[in-house]
N, C-alpha and C. Protein backbone atom coordinates (compact mmCIF):
# COMPACT_ATOMS: atom_id res chain seq x y z
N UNK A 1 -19.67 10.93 -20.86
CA UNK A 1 -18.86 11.80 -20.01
C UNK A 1 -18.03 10.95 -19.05
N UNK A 2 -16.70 11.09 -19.09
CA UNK A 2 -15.70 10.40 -18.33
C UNK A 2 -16.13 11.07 -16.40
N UNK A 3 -15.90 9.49 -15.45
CA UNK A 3 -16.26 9.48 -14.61
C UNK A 3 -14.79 10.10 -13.39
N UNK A 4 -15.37 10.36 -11.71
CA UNK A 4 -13.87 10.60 -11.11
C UNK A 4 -14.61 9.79 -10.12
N UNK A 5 -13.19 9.05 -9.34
CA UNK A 5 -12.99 8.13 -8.18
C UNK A 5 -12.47 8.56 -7.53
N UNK A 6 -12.64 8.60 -5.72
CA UNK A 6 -11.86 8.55 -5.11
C UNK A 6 -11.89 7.63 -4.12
N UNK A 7 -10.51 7.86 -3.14
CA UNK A 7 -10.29 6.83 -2.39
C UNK A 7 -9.85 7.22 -0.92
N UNK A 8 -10.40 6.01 -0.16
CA UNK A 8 -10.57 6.51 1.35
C UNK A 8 -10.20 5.78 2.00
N UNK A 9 -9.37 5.40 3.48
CA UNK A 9 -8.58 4.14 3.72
C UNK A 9 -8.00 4.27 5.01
N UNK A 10 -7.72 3.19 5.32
CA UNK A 10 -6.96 3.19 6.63
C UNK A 10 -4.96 3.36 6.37
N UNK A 11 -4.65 3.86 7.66
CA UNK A 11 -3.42 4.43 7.86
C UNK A 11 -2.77 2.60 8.17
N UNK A 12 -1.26 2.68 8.26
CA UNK A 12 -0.29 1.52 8.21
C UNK A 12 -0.40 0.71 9.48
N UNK A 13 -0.54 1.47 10.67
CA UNK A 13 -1.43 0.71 12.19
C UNK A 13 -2.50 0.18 12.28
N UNK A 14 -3.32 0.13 11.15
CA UNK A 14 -4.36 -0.56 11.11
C UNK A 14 -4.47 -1.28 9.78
N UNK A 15 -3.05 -1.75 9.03
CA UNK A 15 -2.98 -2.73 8.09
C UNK A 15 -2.10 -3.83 8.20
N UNK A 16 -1.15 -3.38 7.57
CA UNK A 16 0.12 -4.20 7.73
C UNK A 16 0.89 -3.68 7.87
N UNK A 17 1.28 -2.44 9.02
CA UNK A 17 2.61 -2.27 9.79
C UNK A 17 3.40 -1.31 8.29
N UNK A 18 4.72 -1.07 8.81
CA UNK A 18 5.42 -0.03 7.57
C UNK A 18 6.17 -0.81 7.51
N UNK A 19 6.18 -2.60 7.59
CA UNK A 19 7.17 -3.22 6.99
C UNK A 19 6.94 -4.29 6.02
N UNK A 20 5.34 -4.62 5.62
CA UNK A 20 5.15 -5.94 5.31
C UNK A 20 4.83 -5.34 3.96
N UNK A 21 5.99 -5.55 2.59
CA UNK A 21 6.17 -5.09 1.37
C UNK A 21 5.21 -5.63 0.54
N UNK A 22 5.22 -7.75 0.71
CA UNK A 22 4.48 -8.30 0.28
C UNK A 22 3.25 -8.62 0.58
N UNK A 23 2.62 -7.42 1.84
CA UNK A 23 0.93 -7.37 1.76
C UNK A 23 0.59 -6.26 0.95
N UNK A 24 1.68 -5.65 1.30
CA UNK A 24 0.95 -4.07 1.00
C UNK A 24 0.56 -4.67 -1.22
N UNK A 25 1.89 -5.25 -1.92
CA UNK A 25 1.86 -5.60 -2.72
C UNK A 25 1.06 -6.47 -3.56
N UNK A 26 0.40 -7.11 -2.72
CA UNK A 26 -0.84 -8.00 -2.79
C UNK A 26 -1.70 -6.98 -2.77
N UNK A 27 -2.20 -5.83 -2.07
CA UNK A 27 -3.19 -5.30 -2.24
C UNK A 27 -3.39 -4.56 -3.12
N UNK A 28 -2.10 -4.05 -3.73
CA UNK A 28 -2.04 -3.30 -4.30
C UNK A 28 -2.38 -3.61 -5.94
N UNK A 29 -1.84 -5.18 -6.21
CA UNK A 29 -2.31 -5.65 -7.02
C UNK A 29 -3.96 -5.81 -7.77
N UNK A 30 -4.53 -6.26 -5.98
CA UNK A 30 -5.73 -6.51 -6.26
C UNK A 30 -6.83 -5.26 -6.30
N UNK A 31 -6.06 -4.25 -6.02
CA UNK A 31 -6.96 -2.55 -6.10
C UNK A 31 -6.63 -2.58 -7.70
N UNK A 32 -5.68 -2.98 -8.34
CA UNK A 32 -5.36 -2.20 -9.61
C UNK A 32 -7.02 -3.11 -10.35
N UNK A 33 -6.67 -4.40 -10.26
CA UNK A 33 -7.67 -5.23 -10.41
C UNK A 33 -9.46 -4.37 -10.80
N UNK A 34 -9.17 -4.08 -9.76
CA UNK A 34 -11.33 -3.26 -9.23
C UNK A 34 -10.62 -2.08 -10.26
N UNK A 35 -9.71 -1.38 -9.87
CA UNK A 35 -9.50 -0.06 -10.44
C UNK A 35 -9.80 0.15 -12.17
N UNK A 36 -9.38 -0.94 -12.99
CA UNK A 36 -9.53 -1.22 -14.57
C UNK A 36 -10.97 -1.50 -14.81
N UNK A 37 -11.61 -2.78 -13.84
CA UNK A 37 -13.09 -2.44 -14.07
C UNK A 37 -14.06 -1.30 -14.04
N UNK A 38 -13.60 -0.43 -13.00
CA UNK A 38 -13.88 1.14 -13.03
C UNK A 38 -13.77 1.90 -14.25
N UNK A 39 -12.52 1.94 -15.15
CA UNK A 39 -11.92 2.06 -16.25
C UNK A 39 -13.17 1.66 -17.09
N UNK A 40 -13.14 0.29 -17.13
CA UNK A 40 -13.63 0.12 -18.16
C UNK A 40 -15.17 0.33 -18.73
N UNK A 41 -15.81 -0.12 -17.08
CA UNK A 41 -17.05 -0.61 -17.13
C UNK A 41 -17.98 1.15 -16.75
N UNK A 42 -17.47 1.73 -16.05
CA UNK A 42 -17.69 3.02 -15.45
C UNK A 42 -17.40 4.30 -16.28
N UNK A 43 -16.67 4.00 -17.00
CA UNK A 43 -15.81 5.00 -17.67
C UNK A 43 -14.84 5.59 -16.67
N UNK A 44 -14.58 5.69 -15.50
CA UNK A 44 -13.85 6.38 -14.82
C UNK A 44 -12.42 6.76 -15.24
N UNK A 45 -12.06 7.94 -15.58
CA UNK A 45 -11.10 8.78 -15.90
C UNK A 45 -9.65 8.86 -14.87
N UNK A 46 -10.57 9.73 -13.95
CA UNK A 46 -9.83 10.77 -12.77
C UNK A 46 -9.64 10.09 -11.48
N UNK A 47 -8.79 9.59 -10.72
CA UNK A 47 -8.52 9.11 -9.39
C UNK A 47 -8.11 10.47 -8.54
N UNK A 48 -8.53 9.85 -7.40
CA UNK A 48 -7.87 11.19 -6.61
C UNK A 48 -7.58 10.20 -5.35
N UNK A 49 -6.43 10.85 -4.28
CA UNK A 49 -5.87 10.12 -3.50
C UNK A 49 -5.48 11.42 -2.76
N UNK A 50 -5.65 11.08 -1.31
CA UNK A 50 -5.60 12.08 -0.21
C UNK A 50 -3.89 11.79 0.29
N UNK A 51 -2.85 11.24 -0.07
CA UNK A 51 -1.47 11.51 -0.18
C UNK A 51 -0.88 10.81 1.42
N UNK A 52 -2.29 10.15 1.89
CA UNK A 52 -1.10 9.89 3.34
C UNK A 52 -0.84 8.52 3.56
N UNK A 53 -0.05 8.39 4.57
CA UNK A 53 0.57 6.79 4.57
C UNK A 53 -0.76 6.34 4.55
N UNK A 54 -0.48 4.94 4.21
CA UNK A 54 -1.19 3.63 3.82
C UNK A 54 -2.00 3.57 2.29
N UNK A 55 -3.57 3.13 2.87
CA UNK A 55 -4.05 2.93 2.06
C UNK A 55 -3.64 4.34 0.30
N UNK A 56 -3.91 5.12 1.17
CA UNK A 56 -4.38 6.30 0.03
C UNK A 56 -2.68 6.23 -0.88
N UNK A 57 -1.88 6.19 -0.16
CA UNK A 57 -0.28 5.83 -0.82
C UNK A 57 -0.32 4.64 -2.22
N UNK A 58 -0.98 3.12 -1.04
CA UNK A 58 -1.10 2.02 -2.33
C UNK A 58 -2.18 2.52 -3.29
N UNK A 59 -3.38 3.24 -2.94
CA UNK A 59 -3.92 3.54 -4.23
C UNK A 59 -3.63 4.35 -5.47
N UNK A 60 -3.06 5.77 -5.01
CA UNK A 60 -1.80 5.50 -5.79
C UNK A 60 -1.05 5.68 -6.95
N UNK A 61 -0.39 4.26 -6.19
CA UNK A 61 0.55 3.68 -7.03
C UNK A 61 0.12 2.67 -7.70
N UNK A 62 -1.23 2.47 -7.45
CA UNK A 62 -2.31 0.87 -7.84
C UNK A 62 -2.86 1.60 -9.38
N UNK A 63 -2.96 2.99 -9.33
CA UNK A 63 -3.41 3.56 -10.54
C UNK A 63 -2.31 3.91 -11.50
N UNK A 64 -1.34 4.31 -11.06
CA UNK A 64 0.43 4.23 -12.03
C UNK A 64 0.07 3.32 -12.82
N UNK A 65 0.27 1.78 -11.79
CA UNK A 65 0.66 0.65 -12.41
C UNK A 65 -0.31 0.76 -13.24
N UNK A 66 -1.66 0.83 -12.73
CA UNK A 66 -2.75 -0.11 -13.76
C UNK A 66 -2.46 0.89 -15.19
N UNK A 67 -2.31 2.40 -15.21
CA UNK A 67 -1.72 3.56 -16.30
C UNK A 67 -0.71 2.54 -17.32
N UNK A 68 0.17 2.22 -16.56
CA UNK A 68 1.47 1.45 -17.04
C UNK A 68 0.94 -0.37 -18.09
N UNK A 69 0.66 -0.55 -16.99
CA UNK A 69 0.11 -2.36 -17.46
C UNK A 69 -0.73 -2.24 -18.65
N UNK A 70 -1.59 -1.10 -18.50
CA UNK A 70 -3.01 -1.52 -19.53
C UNK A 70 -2.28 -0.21 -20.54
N UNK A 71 -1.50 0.38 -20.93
CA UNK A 71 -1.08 1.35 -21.37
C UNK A 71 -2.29 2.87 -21.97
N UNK A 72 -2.32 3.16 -20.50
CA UNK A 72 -3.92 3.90 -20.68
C UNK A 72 -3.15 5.61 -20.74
N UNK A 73 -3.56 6.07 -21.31
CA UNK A 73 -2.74 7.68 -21.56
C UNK A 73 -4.06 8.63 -21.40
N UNK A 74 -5.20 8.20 -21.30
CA UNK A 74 -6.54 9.02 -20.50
C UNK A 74 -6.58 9.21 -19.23
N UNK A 75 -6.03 8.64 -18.52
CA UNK A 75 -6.00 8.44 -17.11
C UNK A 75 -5.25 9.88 -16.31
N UNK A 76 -5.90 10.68 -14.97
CA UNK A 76 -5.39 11.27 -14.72
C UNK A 76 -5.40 11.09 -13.05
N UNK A 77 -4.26 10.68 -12.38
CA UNK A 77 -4.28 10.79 -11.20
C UNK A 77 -3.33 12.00 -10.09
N UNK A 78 -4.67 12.06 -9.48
CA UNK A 78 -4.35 13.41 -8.71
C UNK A 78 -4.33 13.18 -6.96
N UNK A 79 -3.52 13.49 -6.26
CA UNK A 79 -3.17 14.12 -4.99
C UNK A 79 -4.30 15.32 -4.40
N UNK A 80 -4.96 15.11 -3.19
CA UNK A 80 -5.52 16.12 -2.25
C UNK A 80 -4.48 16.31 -1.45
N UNK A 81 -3.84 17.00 -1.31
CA UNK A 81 -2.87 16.88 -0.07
C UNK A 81 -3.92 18.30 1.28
N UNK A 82 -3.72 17.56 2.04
CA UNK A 82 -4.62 18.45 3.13
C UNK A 82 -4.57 19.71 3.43
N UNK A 83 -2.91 19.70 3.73
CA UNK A 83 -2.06 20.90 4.01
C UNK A 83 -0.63 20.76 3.98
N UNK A 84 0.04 21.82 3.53
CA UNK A 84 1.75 21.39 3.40
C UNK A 84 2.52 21.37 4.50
N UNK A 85 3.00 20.32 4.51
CA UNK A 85 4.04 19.74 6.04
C UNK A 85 3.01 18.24 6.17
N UNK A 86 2.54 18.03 5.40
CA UNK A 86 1.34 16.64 5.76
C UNK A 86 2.69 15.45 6.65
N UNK A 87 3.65 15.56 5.76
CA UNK A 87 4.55 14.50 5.76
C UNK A 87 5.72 14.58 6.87
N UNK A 88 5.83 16.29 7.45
CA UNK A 88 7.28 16.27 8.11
C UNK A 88 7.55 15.60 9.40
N UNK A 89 6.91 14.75 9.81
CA UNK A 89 6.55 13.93 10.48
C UNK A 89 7.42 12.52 10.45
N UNK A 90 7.13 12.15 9.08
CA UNK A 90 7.50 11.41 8.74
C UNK A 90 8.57 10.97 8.72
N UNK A 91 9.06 9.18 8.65
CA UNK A 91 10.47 9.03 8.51
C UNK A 91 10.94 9.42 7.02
N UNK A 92 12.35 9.59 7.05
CA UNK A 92 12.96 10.00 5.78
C UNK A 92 12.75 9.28 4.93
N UNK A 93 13.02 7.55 4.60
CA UNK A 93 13.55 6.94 3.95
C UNK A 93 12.29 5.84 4.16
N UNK A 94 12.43 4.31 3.05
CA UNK A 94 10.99 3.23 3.22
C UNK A 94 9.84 3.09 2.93
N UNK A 95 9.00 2.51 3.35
CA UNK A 95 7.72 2.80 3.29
C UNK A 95 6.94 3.49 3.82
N UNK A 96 6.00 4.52 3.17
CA UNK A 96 5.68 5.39 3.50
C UNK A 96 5.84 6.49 3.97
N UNK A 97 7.05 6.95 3.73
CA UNK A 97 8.38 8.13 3.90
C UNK A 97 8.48 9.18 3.49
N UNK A 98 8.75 10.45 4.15
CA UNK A 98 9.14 11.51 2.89
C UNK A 98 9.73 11.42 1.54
N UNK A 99 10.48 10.10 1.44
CA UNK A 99 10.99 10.26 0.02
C UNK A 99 10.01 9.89 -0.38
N UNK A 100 8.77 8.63 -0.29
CA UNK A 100 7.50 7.80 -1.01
C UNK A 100 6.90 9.04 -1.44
N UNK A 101 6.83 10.21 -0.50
CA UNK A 101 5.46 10.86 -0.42
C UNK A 101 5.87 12.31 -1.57
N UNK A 102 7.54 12.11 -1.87
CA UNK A 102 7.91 13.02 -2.50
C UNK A 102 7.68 12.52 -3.88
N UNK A 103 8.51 11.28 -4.49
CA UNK A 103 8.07 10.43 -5.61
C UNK A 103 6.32 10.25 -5.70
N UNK A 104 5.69 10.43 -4.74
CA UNK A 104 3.96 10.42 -5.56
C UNK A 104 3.69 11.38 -5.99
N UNK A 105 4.26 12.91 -5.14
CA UNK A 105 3.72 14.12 -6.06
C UNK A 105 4.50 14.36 -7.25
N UNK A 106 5.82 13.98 -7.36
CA UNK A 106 6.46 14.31 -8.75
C UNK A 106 5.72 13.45 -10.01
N UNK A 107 5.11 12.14 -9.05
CA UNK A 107 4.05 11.51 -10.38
C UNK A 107 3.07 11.84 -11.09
N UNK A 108 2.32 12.65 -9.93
CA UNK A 108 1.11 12.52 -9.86
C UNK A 108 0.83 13.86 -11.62
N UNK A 109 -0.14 13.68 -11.77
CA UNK A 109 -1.02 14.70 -13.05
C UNK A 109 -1.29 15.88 -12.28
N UNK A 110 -1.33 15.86 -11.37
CA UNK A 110 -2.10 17.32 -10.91
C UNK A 110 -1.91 17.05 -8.90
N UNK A 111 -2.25 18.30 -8.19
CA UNK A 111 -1.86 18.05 -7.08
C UNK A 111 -2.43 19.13 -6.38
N UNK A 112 -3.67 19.37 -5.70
CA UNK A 112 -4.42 20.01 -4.55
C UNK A 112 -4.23 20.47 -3.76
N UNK A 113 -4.00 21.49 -2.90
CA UNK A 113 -3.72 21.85 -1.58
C UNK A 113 -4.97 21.98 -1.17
N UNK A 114 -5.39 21.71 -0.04
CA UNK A 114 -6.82 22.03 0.44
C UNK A 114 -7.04 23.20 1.34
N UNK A 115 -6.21 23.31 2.20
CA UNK A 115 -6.23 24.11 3.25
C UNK A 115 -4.59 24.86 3.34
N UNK A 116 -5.00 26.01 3.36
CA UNK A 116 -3.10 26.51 3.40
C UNK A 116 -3.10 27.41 4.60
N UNK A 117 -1.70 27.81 4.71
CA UNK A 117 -1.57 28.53 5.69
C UNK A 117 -1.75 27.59 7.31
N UNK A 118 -1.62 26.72 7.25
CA UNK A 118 -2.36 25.63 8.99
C UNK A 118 -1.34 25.76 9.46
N UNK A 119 -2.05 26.36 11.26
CA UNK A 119 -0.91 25.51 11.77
C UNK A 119 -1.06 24.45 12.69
N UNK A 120 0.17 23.92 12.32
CA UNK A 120 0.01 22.21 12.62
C UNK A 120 0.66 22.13 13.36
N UNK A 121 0.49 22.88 14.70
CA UNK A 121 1.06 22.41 16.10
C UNK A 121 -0.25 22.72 17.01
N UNK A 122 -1.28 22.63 16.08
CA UNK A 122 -3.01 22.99 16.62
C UNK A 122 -3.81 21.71 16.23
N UNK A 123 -3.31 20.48 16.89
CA UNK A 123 -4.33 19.26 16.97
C UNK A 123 -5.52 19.62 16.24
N UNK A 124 -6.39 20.14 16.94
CA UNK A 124 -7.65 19.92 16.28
C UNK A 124 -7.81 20.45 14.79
N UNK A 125 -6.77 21.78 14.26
CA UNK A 125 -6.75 22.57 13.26
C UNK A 125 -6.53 21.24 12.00
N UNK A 126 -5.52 20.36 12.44
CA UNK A 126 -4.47 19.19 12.07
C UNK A 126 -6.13 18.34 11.39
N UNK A 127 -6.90 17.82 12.54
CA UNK A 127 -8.04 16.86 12.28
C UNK A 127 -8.79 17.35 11.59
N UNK A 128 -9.22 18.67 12.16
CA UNK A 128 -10.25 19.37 10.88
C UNK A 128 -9.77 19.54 9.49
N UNK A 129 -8.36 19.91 9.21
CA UNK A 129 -7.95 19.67 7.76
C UNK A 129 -8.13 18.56 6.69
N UNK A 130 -7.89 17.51 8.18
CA UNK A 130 -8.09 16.23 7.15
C UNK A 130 -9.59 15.93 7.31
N UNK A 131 -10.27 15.67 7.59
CA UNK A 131 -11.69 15.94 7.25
C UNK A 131 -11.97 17.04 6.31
N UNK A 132 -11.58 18.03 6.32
CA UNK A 132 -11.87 19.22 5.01
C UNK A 132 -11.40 18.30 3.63
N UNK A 133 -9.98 17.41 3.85
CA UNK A 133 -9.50 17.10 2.53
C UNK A 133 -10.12 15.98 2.10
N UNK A 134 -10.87 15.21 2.65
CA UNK A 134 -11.57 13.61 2.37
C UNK A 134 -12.89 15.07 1.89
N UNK A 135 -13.33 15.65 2.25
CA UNK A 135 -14.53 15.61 1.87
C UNK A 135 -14.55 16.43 0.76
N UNK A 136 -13.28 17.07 0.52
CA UNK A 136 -13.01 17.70 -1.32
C UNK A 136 -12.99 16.87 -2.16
N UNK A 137 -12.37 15.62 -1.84
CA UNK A 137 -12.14 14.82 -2.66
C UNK A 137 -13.53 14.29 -3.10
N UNK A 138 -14.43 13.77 -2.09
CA UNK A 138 -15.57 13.10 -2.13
C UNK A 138 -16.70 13.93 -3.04
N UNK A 139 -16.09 15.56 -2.93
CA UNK A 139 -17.50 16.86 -4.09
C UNK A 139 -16.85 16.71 -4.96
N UNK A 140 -15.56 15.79 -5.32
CA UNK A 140 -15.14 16.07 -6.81
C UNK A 140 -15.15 14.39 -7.28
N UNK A 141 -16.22 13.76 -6.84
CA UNK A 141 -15.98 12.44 -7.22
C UNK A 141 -17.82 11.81 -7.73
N UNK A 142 -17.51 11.18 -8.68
CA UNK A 142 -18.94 9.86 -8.91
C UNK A 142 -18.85 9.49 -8.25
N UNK A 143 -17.67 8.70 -7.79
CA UNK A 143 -17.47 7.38 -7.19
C UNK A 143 -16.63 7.44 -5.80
N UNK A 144 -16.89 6.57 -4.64
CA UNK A 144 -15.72 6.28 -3.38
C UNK A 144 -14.99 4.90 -3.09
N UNK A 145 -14.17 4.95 -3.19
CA UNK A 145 -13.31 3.66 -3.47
C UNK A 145 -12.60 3.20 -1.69
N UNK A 146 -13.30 3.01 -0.49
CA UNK A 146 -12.66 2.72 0.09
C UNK A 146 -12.16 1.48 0.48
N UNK A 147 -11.14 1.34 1.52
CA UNK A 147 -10.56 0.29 2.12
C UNK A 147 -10.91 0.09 3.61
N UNK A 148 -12.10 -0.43 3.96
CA UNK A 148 -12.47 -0.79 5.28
C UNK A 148 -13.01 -2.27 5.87
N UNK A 149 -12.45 -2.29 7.62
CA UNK A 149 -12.86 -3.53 8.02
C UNK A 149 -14.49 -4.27 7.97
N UNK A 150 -14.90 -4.05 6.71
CA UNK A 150 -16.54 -4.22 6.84
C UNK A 150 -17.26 -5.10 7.07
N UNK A 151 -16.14 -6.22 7.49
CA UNK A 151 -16.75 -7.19 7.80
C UNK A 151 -16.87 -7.46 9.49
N UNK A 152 -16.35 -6.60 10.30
CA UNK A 152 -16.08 -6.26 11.40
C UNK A 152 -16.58 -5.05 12.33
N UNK A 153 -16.65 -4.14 11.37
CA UNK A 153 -17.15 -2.66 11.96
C UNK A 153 -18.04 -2.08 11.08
N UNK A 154 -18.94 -1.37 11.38
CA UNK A 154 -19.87 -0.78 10.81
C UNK A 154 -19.53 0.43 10.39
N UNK A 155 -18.85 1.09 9.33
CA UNK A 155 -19.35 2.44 8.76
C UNK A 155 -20.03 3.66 9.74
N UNK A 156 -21.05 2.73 9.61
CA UNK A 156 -21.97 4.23 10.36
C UNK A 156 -22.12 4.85 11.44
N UNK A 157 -20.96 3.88 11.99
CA UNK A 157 -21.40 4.42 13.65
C UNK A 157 -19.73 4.35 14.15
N UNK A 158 -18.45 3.56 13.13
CA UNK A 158 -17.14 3.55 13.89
C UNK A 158 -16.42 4.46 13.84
N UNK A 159 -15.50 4.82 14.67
CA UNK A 159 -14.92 6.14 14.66
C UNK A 159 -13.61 5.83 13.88
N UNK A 160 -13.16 7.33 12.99
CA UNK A 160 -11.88 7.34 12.56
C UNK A 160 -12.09 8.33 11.13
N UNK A 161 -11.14 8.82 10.57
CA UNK A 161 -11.26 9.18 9.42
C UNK A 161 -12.15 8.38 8.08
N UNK A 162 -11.41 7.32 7.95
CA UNK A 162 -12.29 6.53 6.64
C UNK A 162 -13.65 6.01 7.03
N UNK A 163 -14.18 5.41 8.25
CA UNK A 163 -15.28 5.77 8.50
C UNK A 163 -16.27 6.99 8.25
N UNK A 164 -15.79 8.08 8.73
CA UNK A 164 -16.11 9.47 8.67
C UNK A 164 -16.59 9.48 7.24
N UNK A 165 -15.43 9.50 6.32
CA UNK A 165 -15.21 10.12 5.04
C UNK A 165 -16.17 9.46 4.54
N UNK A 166 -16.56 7.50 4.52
CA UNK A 166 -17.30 7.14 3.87
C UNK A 166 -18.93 7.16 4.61
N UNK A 167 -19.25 7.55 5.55
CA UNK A 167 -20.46 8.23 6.00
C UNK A 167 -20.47 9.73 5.28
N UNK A 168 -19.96 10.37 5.15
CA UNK A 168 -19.86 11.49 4.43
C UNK A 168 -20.49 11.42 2.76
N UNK A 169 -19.71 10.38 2.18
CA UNK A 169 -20.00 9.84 1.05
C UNK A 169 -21.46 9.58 0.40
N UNK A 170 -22.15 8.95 1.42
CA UNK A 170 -22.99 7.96 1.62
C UNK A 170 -24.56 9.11 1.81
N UNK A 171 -23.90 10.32 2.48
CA UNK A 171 -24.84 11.38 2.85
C UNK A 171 -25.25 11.87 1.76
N UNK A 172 -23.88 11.79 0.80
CA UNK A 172 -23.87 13.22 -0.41
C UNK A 172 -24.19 12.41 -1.11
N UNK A 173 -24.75 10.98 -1.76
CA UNK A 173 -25.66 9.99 -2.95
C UNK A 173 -24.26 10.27 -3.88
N UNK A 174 -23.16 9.41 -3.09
CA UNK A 174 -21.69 9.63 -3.95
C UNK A 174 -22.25 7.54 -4.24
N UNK A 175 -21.93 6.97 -5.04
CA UNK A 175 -21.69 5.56 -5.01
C UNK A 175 -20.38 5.10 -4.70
N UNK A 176 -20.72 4.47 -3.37
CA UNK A 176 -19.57 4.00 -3.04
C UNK A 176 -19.54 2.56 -2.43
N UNK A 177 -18.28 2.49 -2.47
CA UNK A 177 -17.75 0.52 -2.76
C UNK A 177 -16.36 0.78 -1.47
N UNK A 178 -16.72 -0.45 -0.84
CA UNK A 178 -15.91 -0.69 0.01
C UNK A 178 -15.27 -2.08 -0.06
N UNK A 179 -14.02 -1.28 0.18
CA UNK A 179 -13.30 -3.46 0.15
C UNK A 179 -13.02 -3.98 1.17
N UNK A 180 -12.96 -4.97 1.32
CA UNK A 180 -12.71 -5.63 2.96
C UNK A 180 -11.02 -5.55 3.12
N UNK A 181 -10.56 -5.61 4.14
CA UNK A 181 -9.91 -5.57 4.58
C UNK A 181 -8.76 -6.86 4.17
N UNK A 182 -9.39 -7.84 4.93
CA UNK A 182 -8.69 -8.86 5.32
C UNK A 182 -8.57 -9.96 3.94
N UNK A 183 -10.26 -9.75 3.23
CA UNK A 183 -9.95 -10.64 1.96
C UNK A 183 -10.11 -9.68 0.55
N UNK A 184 -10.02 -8.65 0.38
CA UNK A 184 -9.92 -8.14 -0.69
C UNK A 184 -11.23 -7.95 -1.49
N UNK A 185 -12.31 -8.64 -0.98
CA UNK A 185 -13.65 -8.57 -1.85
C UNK A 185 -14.21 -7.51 -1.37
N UNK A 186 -14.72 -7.04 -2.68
CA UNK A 186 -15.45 -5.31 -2.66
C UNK A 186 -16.85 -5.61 -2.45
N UNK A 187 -16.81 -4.50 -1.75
CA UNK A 187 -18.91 -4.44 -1.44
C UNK A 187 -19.25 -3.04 -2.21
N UNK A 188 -20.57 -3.44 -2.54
CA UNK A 188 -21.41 -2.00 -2.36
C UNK A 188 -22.14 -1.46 -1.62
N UNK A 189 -22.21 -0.40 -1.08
CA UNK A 189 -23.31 0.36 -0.26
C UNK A 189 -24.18 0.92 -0.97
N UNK A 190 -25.62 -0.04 -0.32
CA UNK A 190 -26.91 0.09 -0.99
C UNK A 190 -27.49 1.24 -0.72
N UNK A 191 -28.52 1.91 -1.11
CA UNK A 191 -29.44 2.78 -0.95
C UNK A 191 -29.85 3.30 0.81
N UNK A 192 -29.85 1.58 1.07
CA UNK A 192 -30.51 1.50 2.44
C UNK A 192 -29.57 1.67 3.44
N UNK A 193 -28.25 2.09 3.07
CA UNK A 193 -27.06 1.53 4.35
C UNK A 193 -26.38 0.78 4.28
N UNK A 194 -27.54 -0.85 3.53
CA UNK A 194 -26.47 -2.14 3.77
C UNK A 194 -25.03 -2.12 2.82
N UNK A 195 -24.37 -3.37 2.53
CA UNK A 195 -23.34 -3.31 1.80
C UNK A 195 -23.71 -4.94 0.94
N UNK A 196 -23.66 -4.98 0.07
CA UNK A 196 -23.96 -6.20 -0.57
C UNK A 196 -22.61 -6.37 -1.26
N UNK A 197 -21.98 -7.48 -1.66
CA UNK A 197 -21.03 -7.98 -2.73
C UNK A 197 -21.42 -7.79 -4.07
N UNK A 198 -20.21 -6.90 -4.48
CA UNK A 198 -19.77 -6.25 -5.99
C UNK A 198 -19.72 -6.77 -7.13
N UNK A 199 -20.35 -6.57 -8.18
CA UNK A 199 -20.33 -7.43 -9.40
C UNK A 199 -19.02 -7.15 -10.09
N UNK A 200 -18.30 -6.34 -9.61
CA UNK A 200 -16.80 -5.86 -10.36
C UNK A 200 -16.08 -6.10 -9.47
């Protein structure tokens, strides 16, 4: 039985800024990388990606490519989007833009609304959505694929969305793998909490 992944991550203020093409590109490379071993070794099928700047953007487009490179036609990647207007916020044009965020859903296989009807001039309505949408993603997944400082902050106790989401994870006996930040090497989260280095 074919497996589903998802993915959980930090926003562009806590990576490389909405200008640095050739980090984001480097990472993106090296997610496609883990992403094929998933493929291969996992069976994993189904990606899912929560649609907002940064991480969840390069992942992706990390699954396109790897679709494209390895010429895989099983592969289905799908969009949680939280609530509609996620993006109007956003700048028009660049990285991570209404046009980026328009070109991922015209890509994407399939595409989620989680919460409808919000309104999003209600802060907290805004936070609780996105927590509702990490944690759809996480009941429709084997697997959690995040992008966190783990060599720096602890999971279990730091505040923020991808923290959250992957304590969430971790509650529900989802297997999940975290990558570092700064050097790209994936961990696993053990049974016990800890995180040990990934054989994939």
């Amino acid at each position: 039985m074919s497996k589903t992944l998802c993915f959980t991550g930090k926003r562009p203020k806590d990576l490389y800024g909405y200008n640095d093409t050739y980090e984001y590109s480097r990472l993106l490379r090296d997610v496609e990388a883990k992403l094929y071993e998933f493929y291969t070794k996992f069976n994993v099928r189904t990606f899912i990606s929560g649609g907002a700047q940064g991480f969840d953007q390069v992942a992706f487009w990390a699954v396109e490519r790897m679709k494209r490179d390895y010429g895989l036609n099983d592969v289905i990647n799908i969009v949680h989007i939280p609530f509609n207007g996620q993006e109007s916020r956003w700048k028009q044009t660049g990285l991570f833009s209404q046009t980026e965020f328009k070109m991922m859903l015209n890509a994407a296989d399939d595409i989620k609304i989680v919460t409808s009807n919000l309104d999003t001039s209600d802060f907290g309505k805004v936070a609780r959505a996105l927590n509702v949408r990490n944690e759809s993603m996480v009941n429709d997944s084997d697997y959690v694929f995040g992008l966190f400082n783990c060599m720096k902050e602890d999971f279990h106790t730091a505040k923020g969305g991808t923290a959250n989401c992957l304590r969430y994870a971790t509650q529900h006996d989802k297997d999940t793998y975290i990558m570092a930040i700064d050097s790209h090497v994936l961990y696993h989260v053990a049974h016990d909490g800890s995180i040990e280095q990934s054989g994939i």
